[in-house]
PDB file of N, CA and C in Angstrom:
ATOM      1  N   UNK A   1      16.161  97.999 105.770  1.00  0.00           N
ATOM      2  CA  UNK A   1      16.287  99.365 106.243  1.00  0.00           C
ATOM      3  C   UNK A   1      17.117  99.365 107.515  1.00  0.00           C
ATOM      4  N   UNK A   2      18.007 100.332 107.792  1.00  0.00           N
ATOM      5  CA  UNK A   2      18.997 100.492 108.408  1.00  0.00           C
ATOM      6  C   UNK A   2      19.144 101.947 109.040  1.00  0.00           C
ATOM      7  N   UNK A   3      18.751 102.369 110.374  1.00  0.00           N
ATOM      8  CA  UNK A   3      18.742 103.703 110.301  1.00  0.00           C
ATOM      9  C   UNK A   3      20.365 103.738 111.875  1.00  0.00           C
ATOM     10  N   UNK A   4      21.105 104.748 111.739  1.00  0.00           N
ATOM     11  CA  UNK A   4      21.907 104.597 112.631  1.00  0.00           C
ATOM     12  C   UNK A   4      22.017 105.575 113.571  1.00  0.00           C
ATOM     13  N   UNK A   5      22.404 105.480 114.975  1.00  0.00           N
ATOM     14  CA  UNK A   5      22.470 106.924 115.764  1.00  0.00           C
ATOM     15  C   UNK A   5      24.414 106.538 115.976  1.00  0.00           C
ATOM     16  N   UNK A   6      24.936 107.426 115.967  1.00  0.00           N
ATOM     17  CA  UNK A   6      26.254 107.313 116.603  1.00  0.00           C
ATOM     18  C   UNK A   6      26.598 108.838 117.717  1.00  0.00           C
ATOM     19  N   UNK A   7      26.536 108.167 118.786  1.00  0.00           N
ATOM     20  CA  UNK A   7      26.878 109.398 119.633  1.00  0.00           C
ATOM     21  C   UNK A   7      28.168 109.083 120.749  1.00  0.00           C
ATOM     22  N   UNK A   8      28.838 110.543 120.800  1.00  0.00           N
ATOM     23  CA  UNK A   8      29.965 110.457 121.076  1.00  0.00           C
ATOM     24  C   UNK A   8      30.323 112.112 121.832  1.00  0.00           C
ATOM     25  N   UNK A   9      31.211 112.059 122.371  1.00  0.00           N
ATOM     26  CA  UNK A   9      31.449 113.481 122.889  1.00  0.00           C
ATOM     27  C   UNK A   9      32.368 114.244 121.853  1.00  0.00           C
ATOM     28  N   UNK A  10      31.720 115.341 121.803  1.00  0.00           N
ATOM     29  CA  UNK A  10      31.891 116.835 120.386  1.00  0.00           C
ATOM     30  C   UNK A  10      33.249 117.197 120.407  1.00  0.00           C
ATOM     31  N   UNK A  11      33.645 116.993 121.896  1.00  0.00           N
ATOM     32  CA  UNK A  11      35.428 117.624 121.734  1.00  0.00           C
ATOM     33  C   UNK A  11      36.445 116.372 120.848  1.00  0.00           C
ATOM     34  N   UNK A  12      36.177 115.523 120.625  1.00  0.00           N
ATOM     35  CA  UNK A  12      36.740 114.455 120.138  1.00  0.00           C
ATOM     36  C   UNK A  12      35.993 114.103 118.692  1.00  0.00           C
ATOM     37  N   UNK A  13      35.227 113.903 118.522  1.00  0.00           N
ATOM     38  CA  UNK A  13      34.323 113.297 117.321  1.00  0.00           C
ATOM     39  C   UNK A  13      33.835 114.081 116.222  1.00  0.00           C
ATOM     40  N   UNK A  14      33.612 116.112 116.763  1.00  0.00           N
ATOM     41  CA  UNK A  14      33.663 116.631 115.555  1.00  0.00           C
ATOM     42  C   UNK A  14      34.605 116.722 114.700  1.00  0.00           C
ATOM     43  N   UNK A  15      33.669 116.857 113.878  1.00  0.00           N
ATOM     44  CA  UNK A  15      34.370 117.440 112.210  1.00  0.00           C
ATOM     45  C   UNK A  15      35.533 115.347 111.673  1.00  0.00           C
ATOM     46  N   UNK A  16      34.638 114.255 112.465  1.00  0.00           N
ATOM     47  CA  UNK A  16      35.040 113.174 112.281  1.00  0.00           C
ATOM     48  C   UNK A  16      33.878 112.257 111.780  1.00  0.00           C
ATOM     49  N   UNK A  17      32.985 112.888 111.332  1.00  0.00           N
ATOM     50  CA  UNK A  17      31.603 112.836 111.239  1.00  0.00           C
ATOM     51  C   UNK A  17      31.522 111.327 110.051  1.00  0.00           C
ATOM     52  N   UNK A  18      32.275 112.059 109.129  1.00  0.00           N
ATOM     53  CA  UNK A  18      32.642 111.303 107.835  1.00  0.00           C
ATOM     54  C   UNK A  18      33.062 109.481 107.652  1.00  0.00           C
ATOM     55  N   UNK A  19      34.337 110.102 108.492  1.00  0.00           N
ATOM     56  CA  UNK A  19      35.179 108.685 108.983  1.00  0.00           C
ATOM     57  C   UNK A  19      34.443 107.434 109.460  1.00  0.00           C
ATOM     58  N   UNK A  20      33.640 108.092 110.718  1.00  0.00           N
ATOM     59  CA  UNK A  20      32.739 107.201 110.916  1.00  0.00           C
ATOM     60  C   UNK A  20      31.367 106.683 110.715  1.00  0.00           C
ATOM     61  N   UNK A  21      31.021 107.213 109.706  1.00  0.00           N
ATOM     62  CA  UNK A  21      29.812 107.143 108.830  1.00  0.00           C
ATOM     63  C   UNK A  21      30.414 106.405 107.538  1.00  0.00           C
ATOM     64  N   UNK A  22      31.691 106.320 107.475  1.00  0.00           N
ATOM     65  CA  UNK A  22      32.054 105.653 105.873  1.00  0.00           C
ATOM     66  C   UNK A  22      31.935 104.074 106.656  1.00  0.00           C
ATOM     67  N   UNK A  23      32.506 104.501 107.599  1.00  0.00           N
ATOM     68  CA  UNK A  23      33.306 102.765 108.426  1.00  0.00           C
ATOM     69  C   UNK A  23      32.012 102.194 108.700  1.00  0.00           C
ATOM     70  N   UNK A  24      31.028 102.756 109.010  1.00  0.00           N
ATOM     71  CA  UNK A  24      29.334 102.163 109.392  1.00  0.00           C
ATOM     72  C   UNK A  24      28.653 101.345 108.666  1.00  0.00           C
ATOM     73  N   UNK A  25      28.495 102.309 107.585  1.00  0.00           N
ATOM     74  CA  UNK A  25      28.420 101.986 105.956  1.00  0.00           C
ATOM     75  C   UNK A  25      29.102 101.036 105.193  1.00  0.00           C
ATOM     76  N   UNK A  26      30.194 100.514 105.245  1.00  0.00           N
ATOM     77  CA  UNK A  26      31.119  99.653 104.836  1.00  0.00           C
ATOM     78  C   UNK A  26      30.716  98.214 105.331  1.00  0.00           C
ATOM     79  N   UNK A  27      30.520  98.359 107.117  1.00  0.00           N
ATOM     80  CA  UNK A  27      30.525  97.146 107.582  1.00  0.00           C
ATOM     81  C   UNK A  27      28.822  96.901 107.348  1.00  0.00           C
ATOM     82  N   UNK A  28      27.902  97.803 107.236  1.00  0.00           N
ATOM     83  CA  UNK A  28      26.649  97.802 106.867  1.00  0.00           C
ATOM     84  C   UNK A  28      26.460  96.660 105.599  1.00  0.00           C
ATOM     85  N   UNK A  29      27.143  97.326 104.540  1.00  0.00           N
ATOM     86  CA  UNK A  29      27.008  96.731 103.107  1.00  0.00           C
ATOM     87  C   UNK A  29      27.576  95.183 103.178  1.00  0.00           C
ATOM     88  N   UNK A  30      28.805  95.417 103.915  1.00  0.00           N
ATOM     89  CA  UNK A  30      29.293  93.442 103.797  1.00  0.00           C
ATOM     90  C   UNK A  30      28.869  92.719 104.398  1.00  0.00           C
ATOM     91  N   UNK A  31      28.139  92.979 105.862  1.00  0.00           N
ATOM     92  CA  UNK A  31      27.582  92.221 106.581  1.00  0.00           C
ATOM     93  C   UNK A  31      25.949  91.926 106.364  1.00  0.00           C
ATOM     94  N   UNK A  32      25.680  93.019 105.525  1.00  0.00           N
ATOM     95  CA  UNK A  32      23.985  93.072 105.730  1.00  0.00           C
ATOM     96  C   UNK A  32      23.382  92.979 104.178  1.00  0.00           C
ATOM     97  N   UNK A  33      23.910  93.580 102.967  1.00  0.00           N
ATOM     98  CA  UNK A  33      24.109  93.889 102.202  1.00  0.00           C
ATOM     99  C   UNK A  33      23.268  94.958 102.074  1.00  0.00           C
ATOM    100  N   UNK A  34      23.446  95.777 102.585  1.00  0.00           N
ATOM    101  CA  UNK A  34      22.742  97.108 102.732  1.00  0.00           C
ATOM    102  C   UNK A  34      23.055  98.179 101.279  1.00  0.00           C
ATOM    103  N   UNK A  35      22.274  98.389 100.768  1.00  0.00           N
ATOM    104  CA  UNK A  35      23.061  98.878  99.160  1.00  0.00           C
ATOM    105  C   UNK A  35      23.814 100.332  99.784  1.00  0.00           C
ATOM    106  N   UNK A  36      24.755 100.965  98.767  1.00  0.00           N
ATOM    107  CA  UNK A  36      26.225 101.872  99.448  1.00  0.00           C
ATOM    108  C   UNK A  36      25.091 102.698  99.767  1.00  0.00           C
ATOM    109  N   UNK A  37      24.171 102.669  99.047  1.00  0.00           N
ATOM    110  CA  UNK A  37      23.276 104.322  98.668  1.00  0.00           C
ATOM    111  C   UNK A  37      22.183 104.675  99.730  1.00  0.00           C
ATOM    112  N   UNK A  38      21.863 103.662 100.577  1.00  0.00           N
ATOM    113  CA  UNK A  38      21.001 103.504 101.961  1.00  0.00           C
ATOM    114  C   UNK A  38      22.042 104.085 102.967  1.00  0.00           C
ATOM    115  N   UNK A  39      21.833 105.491 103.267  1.00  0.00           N
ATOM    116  CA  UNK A  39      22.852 105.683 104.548  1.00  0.00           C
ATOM    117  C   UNK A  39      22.081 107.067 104.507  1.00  0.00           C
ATOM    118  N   UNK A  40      21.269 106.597 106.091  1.00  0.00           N
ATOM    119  CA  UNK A  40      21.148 107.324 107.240  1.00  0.00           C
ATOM    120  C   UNK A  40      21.537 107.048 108.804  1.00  0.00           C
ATOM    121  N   UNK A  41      22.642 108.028 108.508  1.00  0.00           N
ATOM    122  CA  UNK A  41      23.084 108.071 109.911  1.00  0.00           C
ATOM    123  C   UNK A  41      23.238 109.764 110.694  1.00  0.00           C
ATOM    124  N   UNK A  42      22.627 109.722 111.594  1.00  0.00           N
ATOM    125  CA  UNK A  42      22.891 110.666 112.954  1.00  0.00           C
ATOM    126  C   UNK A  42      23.872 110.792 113.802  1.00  0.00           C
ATOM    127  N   UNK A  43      24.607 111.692 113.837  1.00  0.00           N
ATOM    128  CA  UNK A  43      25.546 111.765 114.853  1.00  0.00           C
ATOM    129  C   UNK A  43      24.824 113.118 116.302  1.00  0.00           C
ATOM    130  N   UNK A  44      24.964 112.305 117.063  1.00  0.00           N
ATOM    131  CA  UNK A  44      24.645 113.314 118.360  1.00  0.00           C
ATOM    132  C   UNK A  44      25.911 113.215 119.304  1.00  0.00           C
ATOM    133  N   UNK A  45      26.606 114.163 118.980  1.00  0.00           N
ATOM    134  CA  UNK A  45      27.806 114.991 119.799  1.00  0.00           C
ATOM    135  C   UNK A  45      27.622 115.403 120.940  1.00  0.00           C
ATOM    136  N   UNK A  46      28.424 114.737 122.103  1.00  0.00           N
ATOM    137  CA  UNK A  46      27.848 116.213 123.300  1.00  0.00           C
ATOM    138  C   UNK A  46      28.726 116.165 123.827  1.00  0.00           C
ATOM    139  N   UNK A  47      28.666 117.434 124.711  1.00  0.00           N
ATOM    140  CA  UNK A  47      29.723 117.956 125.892  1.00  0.00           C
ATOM    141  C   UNK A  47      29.879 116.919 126.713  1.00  0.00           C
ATOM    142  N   UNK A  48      30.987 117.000 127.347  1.00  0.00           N
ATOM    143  CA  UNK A  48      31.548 115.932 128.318  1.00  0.00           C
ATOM    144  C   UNK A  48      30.754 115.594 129.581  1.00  0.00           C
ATOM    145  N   UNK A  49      30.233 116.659 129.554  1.00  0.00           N
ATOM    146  CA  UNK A  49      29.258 116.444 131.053  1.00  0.00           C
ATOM    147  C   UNK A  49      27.732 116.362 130.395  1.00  0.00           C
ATOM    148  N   UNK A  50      27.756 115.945 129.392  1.00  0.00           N
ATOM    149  CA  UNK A  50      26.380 115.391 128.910  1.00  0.00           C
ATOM    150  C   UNK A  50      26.534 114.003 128.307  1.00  0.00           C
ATOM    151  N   UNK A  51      27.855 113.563 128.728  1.00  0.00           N
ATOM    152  CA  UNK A  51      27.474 111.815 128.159  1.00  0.00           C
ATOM    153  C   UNK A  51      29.104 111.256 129.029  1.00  0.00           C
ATOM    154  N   UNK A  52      28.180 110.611 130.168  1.00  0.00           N
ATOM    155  CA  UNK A  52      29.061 110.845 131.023  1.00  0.00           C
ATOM    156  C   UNK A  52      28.907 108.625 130.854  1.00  0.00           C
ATOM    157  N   UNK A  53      30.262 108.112 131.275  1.00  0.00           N
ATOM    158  CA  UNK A  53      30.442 106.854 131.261  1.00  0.00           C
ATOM    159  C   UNK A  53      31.668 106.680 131.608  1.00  0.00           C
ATOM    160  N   UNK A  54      31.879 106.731 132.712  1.00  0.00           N
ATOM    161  CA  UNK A  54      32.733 106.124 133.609  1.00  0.00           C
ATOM    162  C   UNK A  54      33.701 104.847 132.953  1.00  0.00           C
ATOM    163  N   UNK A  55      34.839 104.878 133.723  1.00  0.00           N
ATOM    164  CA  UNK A  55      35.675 103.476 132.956  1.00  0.00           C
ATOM    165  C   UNK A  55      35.922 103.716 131.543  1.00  0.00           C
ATOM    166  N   UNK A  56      35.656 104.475 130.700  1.00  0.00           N
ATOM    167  CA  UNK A  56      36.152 104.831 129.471  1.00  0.00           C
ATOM    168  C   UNK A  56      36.200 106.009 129.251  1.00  0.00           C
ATOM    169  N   UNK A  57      37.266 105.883 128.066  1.00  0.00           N
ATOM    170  CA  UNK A  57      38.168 107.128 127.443  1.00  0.00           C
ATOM    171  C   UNK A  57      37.095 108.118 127.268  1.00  0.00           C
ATOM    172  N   UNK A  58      37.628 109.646 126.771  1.00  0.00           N
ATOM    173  CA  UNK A  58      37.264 110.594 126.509  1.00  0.00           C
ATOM    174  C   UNK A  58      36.492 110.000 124.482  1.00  0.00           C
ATOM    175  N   UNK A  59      37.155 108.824 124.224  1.00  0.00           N
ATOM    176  CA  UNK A  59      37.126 108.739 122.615  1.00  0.00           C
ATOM    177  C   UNK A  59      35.658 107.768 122.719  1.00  0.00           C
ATOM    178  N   UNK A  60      35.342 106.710 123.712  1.00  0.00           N
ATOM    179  CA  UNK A  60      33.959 106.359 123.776  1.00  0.00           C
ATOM    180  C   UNK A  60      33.156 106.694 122.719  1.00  0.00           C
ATOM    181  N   UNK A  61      32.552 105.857 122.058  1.00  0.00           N
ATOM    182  CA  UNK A  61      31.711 106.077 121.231  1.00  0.00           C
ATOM    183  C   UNK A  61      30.384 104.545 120.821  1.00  0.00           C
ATOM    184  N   UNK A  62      29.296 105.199 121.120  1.00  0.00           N
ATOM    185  CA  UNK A  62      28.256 104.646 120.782  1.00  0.00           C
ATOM    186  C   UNK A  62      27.672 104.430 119.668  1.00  0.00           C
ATOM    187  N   UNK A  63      27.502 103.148 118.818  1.00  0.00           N
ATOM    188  CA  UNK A  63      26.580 103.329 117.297  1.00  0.00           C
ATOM    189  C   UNK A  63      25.747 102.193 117.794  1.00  0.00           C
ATOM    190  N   UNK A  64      24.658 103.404 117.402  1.00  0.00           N
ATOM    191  CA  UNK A  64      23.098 101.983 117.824  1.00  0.00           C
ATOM    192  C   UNK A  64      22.710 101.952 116.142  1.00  0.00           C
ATOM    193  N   UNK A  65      22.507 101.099 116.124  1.00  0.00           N
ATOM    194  CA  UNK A  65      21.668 100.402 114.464  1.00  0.00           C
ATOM    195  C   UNK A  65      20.216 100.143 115.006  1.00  0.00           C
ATOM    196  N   UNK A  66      19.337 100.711 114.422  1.00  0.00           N
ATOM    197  CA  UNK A  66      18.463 100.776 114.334  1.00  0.00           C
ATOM    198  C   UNK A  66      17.298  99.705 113.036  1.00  0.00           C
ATOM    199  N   UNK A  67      16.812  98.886 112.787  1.00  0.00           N
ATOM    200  CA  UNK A  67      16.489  98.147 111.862  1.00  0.00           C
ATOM    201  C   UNK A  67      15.250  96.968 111.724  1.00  0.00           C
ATOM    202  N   UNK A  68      14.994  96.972 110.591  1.00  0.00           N
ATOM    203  CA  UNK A  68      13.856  95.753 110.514  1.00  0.00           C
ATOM    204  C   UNK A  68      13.861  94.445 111.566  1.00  0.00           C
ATOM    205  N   UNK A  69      13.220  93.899 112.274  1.00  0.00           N
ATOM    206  CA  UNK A  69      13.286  92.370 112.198  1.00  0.00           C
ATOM    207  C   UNK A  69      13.351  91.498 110.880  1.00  0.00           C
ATOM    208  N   UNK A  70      14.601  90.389 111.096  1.00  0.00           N
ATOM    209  CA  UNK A  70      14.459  89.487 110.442  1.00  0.00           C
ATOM    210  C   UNK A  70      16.199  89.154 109.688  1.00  0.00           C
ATOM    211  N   UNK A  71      16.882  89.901 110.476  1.00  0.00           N
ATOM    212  CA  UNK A  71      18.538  89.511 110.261  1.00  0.00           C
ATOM    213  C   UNK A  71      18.406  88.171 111.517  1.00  0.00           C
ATOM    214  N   UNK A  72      19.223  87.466 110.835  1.00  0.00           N
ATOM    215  CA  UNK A  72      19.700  85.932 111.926  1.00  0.00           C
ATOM    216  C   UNK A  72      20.933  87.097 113.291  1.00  0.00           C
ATOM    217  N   UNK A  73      20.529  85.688 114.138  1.00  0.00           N
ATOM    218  CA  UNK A  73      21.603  86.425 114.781  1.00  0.00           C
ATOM    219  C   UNK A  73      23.356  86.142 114.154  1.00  0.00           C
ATOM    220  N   UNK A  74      23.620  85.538 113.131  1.00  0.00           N
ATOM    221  CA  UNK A  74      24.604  84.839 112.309  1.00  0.00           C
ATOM    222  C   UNK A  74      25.441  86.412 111.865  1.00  0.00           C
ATOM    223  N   UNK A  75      23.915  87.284 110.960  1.00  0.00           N
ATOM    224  CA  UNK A  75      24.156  88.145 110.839  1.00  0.00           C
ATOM    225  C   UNK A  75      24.464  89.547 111.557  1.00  0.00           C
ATOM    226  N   UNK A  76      23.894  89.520 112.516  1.00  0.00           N
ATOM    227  CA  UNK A  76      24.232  90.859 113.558  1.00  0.00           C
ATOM    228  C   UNK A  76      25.547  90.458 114.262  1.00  0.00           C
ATOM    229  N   UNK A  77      25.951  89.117 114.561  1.00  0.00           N
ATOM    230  CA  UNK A  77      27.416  89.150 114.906  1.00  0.00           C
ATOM    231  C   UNK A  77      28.204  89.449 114.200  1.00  0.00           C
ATOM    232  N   UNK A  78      27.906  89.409 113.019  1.00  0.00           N
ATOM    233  CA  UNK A  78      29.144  89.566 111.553  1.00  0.00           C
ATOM    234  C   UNK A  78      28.661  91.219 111.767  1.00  0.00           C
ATOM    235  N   UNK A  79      27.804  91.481 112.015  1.00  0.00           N
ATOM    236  CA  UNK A  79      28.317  93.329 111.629  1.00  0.00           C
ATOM    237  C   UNK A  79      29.092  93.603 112.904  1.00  0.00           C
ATOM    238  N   UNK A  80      28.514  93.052 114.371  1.00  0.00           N
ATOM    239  CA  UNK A  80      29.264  93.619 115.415  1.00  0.00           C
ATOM    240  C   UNK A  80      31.065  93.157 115.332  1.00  0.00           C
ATOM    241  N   UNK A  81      31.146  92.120 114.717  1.00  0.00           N
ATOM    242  CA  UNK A  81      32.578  91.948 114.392  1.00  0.00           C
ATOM    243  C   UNK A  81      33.191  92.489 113.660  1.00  0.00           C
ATOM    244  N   UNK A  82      32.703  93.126 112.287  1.00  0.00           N
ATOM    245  CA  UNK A  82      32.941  94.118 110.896  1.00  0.00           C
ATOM    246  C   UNK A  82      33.182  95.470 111.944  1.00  0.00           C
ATOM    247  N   UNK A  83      32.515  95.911 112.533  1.00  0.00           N
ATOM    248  CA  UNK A  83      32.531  97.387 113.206  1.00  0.00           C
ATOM    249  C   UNK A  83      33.906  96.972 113.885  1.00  0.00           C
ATOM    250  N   UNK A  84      34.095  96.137 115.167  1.00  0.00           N
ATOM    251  CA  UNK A  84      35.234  96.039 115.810  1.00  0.00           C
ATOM    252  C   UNK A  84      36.377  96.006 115.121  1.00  0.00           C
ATOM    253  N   UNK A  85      36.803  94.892 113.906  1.00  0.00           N
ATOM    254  CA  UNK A  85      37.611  94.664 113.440  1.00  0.00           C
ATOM    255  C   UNK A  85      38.212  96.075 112.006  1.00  0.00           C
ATOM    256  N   UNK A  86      37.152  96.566 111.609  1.00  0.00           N
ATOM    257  CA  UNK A  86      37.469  97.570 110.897  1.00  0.00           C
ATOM    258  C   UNK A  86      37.814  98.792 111.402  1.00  0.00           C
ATOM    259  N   UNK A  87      37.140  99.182 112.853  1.00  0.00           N
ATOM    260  CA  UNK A  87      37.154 100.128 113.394  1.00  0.00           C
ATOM    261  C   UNK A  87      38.860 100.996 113.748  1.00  0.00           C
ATOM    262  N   UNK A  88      39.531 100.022 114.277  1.00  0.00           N
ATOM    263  CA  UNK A  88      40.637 100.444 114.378  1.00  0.00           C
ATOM    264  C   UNK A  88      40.541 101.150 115.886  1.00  0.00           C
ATOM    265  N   UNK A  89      39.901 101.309 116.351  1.00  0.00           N
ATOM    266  CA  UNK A  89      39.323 101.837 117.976  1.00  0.00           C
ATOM    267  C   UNK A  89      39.769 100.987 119.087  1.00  0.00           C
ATOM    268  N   UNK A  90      40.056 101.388 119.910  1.00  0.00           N
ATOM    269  CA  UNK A  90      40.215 100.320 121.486  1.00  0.00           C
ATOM    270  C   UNK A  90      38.743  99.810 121.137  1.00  0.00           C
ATOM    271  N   UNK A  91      38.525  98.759 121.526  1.00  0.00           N
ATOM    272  CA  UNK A  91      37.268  97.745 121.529  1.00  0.00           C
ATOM    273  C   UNK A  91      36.723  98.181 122.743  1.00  0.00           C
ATOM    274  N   UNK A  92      37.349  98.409 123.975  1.00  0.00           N
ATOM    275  CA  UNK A  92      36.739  99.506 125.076  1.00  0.00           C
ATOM    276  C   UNK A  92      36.046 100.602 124.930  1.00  0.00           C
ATOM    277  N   UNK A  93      36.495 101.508 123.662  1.00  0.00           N
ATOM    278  CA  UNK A  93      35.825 102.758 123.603  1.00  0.00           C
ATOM    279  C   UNK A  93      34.746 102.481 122.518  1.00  0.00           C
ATOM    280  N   UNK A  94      34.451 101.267 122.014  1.00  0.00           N
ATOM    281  CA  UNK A  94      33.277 101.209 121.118  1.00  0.00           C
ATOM    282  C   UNK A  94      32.316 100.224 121.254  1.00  0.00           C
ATOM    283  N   UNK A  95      31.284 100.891 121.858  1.00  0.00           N
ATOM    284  CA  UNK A  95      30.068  99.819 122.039  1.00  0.00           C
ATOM    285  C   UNK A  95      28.753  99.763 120.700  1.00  0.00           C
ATOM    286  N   UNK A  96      28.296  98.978 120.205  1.00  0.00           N
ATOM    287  CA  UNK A  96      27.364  98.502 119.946  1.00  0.00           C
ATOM    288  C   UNK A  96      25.949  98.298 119.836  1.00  0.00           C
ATOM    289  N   UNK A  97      24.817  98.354 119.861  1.00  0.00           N
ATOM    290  CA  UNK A  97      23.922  97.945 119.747  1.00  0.00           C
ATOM    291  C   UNK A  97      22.938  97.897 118.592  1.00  0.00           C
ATOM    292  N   UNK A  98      21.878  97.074 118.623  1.00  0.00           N
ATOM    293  CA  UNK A  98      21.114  96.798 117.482  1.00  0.00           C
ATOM    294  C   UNK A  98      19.974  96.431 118.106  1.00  0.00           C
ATOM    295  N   UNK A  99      18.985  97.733 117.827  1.00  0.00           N
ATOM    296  CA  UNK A  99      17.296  97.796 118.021  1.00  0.00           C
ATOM    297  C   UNK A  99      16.692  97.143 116.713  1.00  0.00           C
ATOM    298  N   UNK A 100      16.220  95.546 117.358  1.00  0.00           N
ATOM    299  CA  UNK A 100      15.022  95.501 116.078  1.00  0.00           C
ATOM    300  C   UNK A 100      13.630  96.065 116.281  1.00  0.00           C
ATOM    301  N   UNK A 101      13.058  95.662 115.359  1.00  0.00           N
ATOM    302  CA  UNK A 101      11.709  96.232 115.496  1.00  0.00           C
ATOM    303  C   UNK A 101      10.570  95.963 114.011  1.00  0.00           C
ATOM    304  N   UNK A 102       9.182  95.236 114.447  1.00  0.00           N
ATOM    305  CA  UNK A 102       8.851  94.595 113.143  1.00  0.00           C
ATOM    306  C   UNK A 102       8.646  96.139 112.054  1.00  0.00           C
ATOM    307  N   UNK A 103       8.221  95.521 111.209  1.00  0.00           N
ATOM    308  CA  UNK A 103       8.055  96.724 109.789  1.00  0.00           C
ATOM    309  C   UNK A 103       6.965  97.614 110.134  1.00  0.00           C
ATOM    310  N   UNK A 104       6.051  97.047 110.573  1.00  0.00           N
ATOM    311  CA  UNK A 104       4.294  97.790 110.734  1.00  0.00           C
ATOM    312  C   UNK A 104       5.130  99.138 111.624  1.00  0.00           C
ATOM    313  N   UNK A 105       6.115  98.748 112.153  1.00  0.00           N
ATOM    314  CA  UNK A 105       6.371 100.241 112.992  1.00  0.00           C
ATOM    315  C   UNK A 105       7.419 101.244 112.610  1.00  0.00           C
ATOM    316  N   UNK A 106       7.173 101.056 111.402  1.00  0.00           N
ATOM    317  CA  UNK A 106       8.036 101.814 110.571  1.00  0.00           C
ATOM    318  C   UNK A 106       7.518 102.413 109.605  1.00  0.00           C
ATOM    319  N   UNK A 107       7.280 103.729 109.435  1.00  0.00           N
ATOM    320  CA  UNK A 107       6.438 104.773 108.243  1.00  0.00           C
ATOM    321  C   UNK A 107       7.407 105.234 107.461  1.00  0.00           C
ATOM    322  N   UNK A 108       7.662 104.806 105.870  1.00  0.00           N
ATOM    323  CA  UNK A 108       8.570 104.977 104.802  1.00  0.00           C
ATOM    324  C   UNK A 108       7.729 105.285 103.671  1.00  0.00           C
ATOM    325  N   UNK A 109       7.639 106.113 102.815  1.00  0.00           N
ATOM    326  CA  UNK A 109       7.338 106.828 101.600  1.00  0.00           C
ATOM    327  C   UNK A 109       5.577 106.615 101.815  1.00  0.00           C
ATOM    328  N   UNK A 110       5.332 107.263 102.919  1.00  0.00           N
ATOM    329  CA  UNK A 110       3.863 107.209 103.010  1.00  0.00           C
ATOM    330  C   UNK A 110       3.134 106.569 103.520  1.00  0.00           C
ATOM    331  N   UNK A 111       3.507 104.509 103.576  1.00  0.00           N
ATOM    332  CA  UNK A 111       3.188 103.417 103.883  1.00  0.00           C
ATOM    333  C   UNK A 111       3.609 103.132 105.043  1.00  0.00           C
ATOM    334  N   UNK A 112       3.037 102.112 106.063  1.00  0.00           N
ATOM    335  CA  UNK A 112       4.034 101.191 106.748  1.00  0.00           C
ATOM    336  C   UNK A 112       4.568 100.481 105.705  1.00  0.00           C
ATOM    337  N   UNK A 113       5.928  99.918 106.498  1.00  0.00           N
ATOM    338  CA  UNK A 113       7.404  99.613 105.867  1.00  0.00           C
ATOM    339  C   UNK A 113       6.665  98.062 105.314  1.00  0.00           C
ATOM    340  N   UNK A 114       6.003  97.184 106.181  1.00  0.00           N
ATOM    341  CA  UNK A 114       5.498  96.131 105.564  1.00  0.00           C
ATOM    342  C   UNK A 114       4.605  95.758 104.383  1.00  0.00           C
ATOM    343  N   UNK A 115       4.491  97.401 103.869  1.00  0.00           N
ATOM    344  CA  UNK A 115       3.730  97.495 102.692  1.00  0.00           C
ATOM    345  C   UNK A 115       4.683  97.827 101.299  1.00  0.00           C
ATOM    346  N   UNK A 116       6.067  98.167 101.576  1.00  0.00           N
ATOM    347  CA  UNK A 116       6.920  98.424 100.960  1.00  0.00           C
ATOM    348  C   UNK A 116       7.576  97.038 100.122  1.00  0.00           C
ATOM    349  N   UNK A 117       7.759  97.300  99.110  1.00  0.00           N
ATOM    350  CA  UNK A 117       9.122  96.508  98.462  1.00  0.00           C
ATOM    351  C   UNK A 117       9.835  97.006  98.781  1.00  0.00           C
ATOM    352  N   UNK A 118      10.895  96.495  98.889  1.00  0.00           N
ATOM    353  CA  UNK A 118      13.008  97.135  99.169  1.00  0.00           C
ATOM    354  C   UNK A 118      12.955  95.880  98.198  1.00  0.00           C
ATOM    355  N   UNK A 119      14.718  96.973  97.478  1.00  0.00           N
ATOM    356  CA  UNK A 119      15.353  96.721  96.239  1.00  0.00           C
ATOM    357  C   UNK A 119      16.785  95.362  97.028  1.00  0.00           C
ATOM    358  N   UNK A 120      16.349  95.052  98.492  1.00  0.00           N
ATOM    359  CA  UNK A 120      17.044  94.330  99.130  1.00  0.00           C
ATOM    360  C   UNK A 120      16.571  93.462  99.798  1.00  0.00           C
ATOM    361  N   UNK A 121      17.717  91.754 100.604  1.00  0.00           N
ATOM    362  CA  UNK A 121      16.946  91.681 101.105  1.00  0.00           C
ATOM    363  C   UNK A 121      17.533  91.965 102.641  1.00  0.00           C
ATOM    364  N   UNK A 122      16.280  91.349 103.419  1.00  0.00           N
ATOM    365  CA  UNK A 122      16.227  91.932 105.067  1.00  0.00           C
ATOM    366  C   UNK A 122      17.019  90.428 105.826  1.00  0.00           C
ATOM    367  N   UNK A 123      16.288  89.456 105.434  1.00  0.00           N
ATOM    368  CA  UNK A 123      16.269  88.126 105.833  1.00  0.00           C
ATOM    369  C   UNK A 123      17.781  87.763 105.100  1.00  0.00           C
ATOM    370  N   UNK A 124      18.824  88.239 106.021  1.00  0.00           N
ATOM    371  CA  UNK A 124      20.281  88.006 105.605  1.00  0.00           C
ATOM    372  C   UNK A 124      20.677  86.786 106.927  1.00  0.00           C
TER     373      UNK A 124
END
């Protein structure tokens, strides 16, 4: 499981919603093998004076991955390299991160997540 936030400022990033939700998704699936059909992602847009970061462009953009424990770190470098290298972005204006977090803290179709089968695996 893979949940994503990407936030970025609205004068630049709307109505780009797509682009970067395909490119997420892409590096998601090769690096993680995340199936195409698992995609939740959030975009939170804001005004310029609500996401303020100094030293970078107006194009700045944040994607936090959100996800199970139990990717190697082998694997979270291969996505942070898939995002950079696919991105096509100044590597300045695109940062990164990846929240793990075990399953028990995760509520999916009723259950905690550690009670779940997935049609995948986690341990990539």
């Amino acid at each position: 499981m893979a949940q994503v936030k990407v936030y970025g400022r609205r004068d630049v990033w709307a109505g780009r919603q797509r682009e970067v939700s395909d490119l997420v998704q892409t590096c998601l699936v090769n690096a993680w093998g995340i199936p195409e059909g698992k995609r939740f992602h959030r975009f939170l847009l804001l005004d310029a004076d609500d996401f303020v970061c100094p030293g970078r462009s107006e194009r700045y953009l944040i994607i936090e991955v959100l996800c199970f424990t139990g990717r190697s770190d082998d694997a979270k470098r291969a996505l942070i390299r898939e995002l950079y290298d696919r991105s096509g972005y100044d590597p300045e204006d695109l940062e990164i991160t990846i929240v793990e977090m075990p399953r028990t803290n995760w509520g999916i179709r009723g259950v905690p997540a550690d009670e779940l089968t997935l049609p995948y695996q986690v341990e990539v």
